[in-house]
C-alpha atoms as a PDB file:
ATOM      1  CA  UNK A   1       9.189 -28.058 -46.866  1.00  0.00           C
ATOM      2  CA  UNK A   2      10.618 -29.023 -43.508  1.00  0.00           C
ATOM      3  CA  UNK A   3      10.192 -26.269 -40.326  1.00  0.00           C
ATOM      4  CA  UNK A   4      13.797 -25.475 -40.476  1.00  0.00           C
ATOM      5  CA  UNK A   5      13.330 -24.375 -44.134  1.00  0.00           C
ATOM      6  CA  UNK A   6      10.066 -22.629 -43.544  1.00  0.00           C
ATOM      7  CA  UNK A   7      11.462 -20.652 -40.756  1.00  0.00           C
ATOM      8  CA  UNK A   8      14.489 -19.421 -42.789  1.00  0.00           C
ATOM      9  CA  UNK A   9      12.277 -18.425 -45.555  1.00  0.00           C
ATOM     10  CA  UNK A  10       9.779 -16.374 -43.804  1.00  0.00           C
ATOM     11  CA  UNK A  11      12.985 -15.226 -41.177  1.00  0.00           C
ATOM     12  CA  UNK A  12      11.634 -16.430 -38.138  1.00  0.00           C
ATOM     13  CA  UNK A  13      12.722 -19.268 -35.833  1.00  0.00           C
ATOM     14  CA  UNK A  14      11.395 -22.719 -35.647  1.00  0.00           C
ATOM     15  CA  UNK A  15      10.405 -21.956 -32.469  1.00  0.00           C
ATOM     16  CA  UNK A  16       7.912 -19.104 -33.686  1.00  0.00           C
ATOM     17  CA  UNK A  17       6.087 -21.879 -36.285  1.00  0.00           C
ATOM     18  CA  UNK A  18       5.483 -24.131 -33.744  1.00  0.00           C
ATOM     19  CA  UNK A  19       3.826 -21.347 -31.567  1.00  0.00           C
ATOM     20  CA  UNK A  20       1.787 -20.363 -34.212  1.00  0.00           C
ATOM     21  CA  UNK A  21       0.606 -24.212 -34.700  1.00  0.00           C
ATOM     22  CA  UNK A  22      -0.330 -24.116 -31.169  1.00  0.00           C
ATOM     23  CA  UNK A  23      -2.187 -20.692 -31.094  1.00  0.00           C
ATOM     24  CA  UNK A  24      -4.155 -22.313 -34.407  1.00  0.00           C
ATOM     25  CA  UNK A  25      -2.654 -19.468 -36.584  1.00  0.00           C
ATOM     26  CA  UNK A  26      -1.208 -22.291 -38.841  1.00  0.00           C
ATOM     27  CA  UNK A  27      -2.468 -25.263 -39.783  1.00  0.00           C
ATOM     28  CA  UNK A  28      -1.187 -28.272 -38.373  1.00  0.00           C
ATOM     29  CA  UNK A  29       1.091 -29.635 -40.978  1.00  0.00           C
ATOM     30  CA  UNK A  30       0.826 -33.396 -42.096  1.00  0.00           C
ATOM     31  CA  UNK A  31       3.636 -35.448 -40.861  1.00  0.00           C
ATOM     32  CA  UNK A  32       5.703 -37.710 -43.044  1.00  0.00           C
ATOM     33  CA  UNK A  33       6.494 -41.118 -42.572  1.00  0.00           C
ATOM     34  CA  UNK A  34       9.594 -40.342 -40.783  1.00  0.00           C
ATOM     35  CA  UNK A  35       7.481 -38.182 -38.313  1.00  0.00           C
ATOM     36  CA  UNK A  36       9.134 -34.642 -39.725  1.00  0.00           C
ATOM     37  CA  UNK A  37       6.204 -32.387 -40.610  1.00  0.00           C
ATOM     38  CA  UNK A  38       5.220 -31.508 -44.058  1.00  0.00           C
ATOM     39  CA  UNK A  39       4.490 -27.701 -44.778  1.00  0.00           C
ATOM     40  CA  UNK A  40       3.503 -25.821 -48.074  1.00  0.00           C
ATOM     41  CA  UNK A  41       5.186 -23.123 -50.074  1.00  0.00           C
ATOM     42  CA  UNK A  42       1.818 -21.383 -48.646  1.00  0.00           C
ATOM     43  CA  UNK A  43       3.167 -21.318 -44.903  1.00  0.00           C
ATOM     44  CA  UNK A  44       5.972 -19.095 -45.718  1.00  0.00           C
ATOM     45  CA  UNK A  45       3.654 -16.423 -47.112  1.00  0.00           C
ATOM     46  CA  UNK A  46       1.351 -17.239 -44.234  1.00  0.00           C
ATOM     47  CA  UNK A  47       4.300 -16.408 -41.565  1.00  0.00           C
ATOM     48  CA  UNK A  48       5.399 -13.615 -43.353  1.00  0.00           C
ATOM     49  CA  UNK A  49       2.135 -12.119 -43.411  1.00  0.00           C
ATOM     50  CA  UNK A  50       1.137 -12.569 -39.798  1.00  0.00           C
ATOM     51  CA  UNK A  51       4.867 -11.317 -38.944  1.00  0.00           C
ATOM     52  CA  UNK A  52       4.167  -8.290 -41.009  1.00  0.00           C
ATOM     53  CA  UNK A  53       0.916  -7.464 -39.460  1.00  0.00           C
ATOM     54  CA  UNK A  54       2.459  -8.156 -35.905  1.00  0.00           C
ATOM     55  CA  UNK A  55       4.950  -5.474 -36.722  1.00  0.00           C
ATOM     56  CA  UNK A  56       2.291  -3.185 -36.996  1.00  0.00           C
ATOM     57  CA  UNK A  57       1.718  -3.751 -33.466  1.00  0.00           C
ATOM     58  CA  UNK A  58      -1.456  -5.906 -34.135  1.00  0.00           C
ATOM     59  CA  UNK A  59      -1.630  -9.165 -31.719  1.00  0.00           C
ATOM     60  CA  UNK A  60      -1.810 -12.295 -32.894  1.00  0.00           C
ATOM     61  CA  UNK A  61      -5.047 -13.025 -32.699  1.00  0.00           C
ATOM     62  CA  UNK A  62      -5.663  -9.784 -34.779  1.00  0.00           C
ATOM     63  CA  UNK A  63      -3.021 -10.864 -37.294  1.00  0.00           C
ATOM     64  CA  UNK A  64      -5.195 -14.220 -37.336  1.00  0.00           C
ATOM     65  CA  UNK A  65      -8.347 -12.286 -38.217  1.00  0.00           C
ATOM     66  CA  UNK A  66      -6.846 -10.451 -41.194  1.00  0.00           C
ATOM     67  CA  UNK A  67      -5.285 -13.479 -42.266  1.00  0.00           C
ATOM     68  CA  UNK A  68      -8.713 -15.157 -42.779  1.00  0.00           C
ATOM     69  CA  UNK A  69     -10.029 -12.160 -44.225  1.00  0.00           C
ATOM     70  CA  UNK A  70      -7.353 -12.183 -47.173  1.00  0.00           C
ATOM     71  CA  UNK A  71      -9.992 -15.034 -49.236  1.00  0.00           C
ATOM     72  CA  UNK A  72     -12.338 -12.329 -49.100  1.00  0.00           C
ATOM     73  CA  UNK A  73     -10.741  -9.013 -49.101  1.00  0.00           C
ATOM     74  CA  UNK A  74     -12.516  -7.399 -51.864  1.00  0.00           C
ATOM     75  CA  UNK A  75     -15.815  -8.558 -50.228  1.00  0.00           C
ATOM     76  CA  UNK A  76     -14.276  -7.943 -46.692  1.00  0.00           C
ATOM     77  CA  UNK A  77     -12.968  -4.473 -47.251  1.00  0.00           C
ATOM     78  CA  UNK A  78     -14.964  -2.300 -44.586  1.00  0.00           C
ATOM     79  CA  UNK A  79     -13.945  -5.420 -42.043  1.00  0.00           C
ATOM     80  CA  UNK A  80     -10.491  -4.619 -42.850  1.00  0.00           C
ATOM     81  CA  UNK A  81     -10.211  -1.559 -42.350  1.00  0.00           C
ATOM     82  CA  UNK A  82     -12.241  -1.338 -39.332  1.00  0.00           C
ATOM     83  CA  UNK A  83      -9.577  -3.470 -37.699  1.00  0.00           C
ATOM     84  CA  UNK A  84      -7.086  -1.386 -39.285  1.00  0.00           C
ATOM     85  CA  UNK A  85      -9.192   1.931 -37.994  1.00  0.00           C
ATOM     86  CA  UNK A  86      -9.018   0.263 -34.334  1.00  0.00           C
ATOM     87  CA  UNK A  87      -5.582  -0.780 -34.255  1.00  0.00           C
ATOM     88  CA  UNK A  88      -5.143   2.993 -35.525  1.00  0.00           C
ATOM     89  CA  UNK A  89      -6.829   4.788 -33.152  1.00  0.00           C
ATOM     90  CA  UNK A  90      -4.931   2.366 -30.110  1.00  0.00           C
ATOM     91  CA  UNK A  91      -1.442   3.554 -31.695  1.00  0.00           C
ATOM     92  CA  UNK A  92      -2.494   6.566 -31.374  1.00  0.00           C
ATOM     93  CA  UNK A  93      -4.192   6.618 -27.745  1.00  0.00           C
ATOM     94  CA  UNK A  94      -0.490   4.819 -26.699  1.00  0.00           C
ATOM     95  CA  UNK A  95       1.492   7.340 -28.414  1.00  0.00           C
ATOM     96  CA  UNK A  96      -0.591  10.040 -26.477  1.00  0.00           C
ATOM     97  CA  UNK A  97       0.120   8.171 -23.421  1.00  0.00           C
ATOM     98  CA  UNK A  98       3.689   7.924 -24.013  1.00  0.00           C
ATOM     99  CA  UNK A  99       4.015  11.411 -24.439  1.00  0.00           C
ATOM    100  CA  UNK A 100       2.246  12.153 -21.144  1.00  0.00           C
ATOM    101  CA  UNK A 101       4.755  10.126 -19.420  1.00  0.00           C
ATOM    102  CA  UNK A 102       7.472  11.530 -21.307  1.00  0.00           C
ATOM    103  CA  UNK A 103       6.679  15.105 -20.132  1.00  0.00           C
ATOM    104  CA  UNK A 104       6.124  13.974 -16.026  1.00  0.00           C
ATOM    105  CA  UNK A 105       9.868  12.500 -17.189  1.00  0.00           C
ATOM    106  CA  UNK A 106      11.170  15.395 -18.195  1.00  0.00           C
ATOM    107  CA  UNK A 107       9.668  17.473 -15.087  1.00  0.00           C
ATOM    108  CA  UNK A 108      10.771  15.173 -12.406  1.00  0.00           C
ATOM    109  CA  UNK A 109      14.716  15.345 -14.488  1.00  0.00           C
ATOM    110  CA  UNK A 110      14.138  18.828 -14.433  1.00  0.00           C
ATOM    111  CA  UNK A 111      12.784  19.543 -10.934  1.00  0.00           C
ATOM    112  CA  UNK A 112      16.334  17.019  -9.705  1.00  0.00           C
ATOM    113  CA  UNK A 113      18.599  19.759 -11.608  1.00  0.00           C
ATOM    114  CA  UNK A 114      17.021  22.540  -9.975  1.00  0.00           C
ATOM    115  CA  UNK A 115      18.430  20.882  -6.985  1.00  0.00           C
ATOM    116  CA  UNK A 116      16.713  23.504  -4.697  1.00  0.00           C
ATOM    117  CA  UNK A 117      16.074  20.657  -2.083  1.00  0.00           C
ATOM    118  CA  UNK A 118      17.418  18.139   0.090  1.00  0.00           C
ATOM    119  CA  UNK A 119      14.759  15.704  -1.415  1.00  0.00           C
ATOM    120  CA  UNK A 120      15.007  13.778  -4.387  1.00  0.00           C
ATOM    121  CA  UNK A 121      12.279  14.686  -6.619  1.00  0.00           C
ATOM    122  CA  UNK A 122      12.195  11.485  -8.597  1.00  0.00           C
ATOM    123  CA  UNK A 123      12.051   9.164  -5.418  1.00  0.00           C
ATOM    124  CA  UNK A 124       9.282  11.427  -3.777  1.00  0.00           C
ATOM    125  CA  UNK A 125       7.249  10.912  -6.421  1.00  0.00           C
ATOM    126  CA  UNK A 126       7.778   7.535  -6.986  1.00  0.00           C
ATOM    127  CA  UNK A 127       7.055   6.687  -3.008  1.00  0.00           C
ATOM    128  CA  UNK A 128       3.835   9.012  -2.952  1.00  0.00           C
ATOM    129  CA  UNK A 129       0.563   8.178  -3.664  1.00  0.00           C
ATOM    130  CA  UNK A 130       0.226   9.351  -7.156  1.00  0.00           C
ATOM    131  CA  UNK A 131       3.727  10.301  -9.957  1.00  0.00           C
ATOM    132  CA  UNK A 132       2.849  13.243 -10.070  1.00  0.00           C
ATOM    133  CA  UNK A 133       5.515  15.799  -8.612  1.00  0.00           C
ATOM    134  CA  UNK A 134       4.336  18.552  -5.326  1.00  0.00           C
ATOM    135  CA  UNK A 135       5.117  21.635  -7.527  1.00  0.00           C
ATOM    136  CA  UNK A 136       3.110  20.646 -10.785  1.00  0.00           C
ATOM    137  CA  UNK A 137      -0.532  19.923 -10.665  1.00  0.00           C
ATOM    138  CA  UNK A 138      -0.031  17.487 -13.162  1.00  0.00           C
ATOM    139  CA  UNK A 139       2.628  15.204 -15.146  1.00  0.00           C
ATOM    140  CA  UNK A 140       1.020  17.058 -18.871  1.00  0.00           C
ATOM    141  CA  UNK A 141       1.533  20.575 -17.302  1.00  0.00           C
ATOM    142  CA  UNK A 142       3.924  23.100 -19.223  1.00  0.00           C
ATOM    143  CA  UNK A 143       6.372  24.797 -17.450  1.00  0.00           C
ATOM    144  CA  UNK A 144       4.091  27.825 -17.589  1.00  0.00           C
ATOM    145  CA  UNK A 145       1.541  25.982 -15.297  1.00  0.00           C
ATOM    146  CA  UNK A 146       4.201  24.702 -12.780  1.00  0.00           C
ATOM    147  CA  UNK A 147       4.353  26.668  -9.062  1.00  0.00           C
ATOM    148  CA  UNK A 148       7.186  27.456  -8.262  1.00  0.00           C
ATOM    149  CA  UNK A 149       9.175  24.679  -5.238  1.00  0.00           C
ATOM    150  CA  UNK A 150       9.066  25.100  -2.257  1.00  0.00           C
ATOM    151  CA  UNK A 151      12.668  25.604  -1.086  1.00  0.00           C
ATOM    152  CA  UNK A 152      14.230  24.141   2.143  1.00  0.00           C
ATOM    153  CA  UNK A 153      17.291  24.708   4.213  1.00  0.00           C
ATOM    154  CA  UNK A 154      19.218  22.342   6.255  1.00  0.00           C
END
């Protein structure tokens, strides 16, 4: 198989199989007499798998490992799912972190409606030395913990 029909099999671009040669994910296919590289029915799968595993949000060099684990998996199991385990548990510490952020979000959008100041809430915090806002102690606080603003007159 030539790159361009490897790439539209596994529905990636050429440009993606020729990174992957370079990173050492795939093998360097042998070149025909014409120079146009050779690749096996087995690259598509390989593509395919590392784009699968990549959509799991594991890197490429993760995607690599598991790859060469696939000879092996029943041996390899526990491997397998420790990287699986680890990728897991970084999901989850993101997802945690994307929530914290989403809640300082939602304060600072909040604390602009209020409109009880001159100020702009959002750009205060942005300019000061840490995001989070003067009335809350902390971007992860409920509304509960929040003090109420200051308010200003001008």
């Amino acid at each position: 198989m030539r790159i361009g029909e490897v790439s539209a099999s596994a529905d990636v671009n050429q440009q993606t199989i020729r990174f992957y040669e370079r990173e050492g994910v795939l093998p360097d296919a042998p070149r025909r007499e014409n120079g146009y590289r050779e690749y096996s029915a087995d690259t598509v799968a390989l593509v395919r798998f590392i784009k699968r595993a990549q959509d799991l949000g594991f890197s490429l060099n993760e995607a690599k490992a598991l790859s060469d684990l696939r000879p092996t998996a029943g041996r390899d199991r526990p491997r397998v799912r420790a990287l699986a385990e680890a990728k897991l548990a970084d999901v989850r510490q993101r997802i945690a972190q994307l929530q914290a952020i989403e809640r300082a979000l939602a304060g600072f959008v909040t604390d602009c409606r209020r409109g009880d100041s001159p100020q702009c809430p959002i750009l205060d915090a942005l300019a000061g030395p840490s995001l989070d806002p003067p009335e809350r102690a902390s971007p992860v606080c409920s509304p509960a913990e929040r003090r109420p603003a200051a308010t200003s007159k001008w």
